[in-house]
C-alpha atoms as a PDB file:
ATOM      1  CA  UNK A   1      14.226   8.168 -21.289  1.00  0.00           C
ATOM      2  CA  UNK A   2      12.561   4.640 -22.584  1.00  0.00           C
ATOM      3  CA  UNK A   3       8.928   5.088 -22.393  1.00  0.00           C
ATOM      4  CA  UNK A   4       8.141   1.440 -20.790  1.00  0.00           C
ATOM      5  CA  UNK A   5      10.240   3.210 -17.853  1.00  0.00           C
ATOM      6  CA  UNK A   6       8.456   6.626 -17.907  1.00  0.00           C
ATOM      7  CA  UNK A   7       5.123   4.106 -17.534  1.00  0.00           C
ATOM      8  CA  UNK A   8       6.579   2.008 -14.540  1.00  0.00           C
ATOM      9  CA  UNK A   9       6.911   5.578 -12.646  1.00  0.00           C
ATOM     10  CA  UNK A  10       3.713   6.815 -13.541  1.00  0.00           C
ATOM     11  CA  UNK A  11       2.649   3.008 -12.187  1.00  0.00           C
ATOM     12  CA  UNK A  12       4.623   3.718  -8.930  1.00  0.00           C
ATOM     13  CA  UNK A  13       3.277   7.216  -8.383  1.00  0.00           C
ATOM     14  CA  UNK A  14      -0.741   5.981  -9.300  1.00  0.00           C
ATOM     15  CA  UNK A  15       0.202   2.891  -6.620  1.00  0.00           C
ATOM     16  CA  UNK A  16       1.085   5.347  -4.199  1.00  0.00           C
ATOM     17  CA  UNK A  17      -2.223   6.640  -4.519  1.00  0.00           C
ATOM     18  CA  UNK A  18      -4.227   3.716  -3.675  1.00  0.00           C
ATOM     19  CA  UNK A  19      -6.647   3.170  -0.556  1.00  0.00           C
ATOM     20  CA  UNK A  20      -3.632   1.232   1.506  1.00  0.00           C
ATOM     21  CA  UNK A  21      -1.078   3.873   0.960  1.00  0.00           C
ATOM     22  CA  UNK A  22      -3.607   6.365   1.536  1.00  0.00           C
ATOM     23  CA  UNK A  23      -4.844   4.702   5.119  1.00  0.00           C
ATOM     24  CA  UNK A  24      -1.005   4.939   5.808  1.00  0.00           C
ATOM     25  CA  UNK A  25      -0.763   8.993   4.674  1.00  0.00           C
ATOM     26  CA  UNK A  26      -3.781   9.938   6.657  1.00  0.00           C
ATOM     27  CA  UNK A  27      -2.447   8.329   9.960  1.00  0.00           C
ATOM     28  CA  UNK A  28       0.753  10.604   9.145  1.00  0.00           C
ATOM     29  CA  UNK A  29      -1.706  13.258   8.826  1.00  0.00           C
ATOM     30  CA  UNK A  30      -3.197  14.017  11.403  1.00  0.00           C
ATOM     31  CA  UNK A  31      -2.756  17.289  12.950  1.00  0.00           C
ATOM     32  CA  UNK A  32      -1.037  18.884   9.678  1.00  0.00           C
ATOM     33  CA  UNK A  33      -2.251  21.604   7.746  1.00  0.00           C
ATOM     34  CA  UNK A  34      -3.583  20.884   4.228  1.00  0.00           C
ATOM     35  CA  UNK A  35      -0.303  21.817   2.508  1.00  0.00           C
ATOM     36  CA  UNK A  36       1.474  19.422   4.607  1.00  0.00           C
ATOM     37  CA  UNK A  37      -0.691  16.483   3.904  1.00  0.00           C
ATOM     38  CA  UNK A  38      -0.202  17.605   0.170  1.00  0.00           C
ATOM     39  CA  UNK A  39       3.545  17.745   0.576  1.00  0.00           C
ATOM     40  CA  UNK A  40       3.434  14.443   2.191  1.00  0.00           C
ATOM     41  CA  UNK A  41       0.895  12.787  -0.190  1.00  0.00           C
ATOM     42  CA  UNK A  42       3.375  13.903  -2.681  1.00  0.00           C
ATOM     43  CA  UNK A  43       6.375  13.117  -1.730  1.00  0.00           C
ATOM     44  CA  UNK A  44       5.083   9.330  -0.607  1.00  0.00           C
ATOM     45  CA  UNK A  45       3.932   9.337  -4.376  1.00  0.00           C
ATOM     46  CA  UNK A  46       7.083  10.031  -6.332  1.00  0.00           C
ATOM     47  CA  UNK A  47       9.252   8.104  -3.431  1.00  0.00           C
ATOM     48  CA  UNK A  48       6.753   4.939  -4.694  1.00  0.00           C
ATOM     49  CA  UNK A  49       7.278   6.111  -8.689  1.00  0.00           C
ATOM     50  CA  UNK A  50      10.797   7.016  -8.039  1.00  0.00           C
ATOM     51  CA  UNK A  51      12.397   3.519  -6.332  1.00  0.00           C
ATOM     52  CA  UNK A  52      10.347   1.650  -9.270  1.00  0.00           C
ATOM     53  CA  UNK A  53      11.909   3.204 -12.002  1.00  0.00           C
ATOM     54  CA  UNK A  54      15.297   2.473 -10.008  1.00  0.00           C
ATOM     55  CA  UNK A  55      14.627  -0.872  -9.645  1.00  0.00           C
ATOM     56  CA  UNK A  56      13.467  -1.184 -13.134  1.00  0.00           C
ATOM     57  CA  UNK A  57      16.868   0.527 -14.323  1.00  0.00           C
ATOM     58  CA  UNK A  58      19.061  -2.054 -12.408  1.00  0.00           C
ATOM     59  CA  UNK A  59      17.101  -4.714 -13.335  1.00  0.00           C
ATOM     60  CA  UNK A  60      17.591  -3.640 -16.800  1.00  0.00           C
ATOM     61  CA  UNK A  61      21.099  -3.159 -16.104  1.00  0.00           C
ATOM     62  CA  UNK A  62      21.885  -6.636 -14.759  1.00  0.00           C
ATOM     63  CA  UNK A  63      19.645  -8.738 -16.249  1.00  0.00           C
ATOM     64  CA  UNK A  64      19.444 -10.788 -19.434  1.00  0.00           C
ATOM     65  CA  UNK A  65      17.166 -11.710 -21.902  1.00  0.00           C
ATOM     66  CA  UNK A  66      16.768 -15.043 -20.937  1.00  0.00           C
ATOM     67  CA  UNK A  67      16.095 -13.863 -17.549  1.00  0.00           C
ATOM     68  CA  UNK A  68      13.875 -10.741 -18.458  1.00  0.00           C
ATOM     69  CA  UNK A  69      11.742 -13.241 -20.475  1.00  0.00           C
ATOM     70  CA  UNK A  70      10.190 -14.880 -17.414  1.00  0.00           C
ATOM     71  CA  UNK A  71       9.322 -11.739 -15.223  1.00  0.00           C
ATOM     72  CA  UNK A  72       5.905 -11.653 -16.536  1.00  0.00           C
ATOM     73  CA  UNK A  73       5.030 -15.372 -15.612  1.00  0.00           C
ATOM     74  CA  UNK A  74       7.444 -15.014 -12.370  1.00  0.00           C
ATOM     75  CA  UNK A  75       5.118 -11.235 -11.568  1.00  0.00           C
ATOM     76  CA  UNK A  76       1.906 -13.103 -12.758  1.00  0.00           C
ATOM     77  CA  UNK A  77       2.644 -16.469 -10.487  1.00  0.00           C
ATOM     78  CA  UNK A  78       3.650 -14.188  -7.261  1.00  0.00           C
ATOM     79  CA  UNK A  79       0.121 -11.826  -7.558  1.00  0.00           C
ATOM     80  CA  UNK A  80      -1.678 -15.072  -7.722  1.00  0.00           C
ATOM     81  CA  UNK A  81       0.023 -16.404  -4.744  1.00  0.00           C
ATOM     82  CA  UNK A  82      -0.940 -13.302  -2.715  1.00  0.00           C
ATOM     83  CA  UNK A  83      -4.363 -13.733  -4.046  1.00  0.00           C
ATOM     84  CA  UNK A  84      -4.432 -17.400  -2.678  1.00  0.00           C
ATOM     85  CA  UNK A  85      -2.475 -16.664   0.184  1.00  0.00           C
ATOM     86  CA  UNK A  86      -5.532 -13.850   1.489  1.00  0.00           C
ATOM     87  CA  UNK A  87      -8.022 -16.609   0.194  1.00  0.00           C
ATOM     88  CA  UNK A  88      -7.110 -18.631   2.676  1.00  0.00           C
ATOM     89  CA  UNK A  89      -6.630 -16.547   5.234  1.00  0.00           C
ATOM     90  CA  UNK A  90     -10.365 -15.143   4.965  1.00  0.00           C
ATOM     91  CA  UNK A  91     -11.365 -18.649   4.471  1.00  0.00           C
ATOM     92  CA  UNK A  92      -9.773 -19.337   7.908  1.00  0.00           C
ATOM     93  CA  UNK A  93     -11.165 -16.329   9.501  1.00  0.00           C
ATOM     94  CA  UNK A  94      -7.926 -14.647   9.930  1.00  0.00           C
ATOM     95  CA  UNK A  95      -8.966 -11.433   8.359  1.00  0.00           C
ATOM     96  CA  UNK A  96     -12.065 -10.053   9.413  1.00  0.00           C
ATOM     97  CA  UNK A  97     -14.408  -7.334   8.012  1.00  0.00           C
ATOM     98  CA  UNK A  98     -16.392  -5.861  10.501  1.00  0.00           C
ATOM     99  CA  UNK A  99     -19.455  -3.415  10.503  1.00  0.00           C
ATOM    100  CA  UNK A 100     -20.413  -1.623  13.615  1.00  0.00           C
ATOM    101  CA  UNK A 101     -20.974   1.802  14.855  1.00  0.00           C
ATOM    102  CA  UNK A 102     -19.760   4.390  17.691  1.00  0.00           C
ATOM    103  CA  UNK A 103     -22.582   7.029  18.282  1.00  0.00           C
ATOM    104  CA  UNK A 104     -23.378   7.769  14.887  1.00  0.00           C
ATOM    105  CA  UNK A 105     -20.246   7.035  13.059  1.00  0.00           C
ATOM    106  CA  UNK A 106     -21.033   4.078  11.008  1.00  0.00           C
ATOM    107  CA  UNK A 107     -17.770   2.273   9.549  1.00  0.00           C
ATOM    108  CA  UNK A 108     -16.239  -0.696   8.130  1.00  0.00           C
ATOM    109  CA  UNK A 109     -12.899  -2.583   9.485  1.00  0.00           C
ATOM    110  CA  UNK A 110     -10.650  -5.328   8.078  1.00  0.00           C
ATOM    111  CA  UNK A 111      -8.291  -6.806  10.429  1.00  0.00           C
ATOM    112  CA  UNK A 112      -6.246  -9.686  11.099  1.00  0.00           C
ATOM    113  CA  UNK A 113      -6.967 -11.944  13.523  1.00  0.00           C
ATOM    114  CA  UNK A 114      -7.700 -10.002  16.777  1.00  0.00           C
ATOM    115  CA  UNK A 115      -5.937  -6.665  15.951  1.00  0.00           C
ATOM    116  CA  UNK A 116      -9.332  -5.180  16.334  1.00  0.00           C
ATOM    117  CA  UNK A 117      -9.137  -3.005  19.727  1.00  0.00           C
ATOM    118  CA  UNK A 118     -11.026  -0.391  20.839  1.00  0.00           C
ATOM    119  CA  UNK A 119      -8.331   0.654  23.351  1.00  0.00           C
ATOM    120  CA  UNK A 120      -7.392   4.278  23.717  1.00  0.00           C
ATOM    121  CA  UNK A 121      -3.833   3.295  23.411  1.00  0.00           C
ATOM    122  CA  UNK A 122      -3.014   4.531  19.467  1.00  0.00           C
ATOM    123  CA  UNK A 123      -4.882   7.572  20.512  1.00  0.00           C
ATOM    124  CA  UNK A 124      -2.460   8.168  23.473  1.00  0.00           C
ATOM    125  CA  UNK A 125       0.697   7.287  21.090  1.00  0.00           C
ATOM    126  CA  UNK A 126      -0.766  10.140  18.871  1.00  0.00           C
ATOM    127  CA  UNK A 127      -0.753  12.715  21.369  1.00  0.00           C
ATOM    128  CA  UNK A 128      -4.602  13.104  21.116  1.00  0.00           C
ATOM    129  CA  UNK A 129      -4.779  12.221  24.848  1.00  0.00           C
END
């Protein structure tokens, strides 16, 4: 196995990791055991590691070196787009951070536009209700 590929599925399995992915494994979560949510966590984290060394094996497969020498500027222009991209849309206040508390939970939320709701609806969808 090329070691540039064993990297790019460590990269996938330490992106699965991250606070997004995380938010998204701890709504899964809830109500499992602790082995579950390590199962889970796990699997999530080599599905992530696993379809990025895929990918990077097709790519390899298909593409050229004429092609492959552009993917860094081509990767490098598309971060900076999505950087620019959430820019504007804090700029615009379409993302919001907000700080508040309920009794004496103090917390922190980032949302778009008005997707902040304190409705008992996801609660009910959860079966907590």
């Amino acid at each position: 196995m090329d070691f540039g590929l064993l990297i790019i599925l460590y990269y996938g399995i330490l992106h699965a990791l991250g606070p997004d992915h995380l938010s998204a494994i701890a709504l899964f979560s809830i109500g499992k055991d602790k082995k579950e949510t390590f199962m889970l966590s796990l699997l999530f984290a080599v599905g992530h590691g696993t379809m990025l060394y895929l990918l990077a094996l097709f790519v390899g497969q298909i593409a050229n070196e004429s092609i492959l020498q552009y993917g860094d500027t081509i990767s490098s222009a598309v971060i900076v787009l999505m950087g620019l991209y959430l820019v504007y849309l804090a700029v615009t206040n379409k993302i919001r951070v907000d700080h508040h508390k309920h009794a004496s939970d103090q917390h922190t939320h980032i949302y778009y536009k008005d997707a902040h709701l304190h409705d008992k609806s996801m609660l009910l969808s959860l079966g907590l209700l």
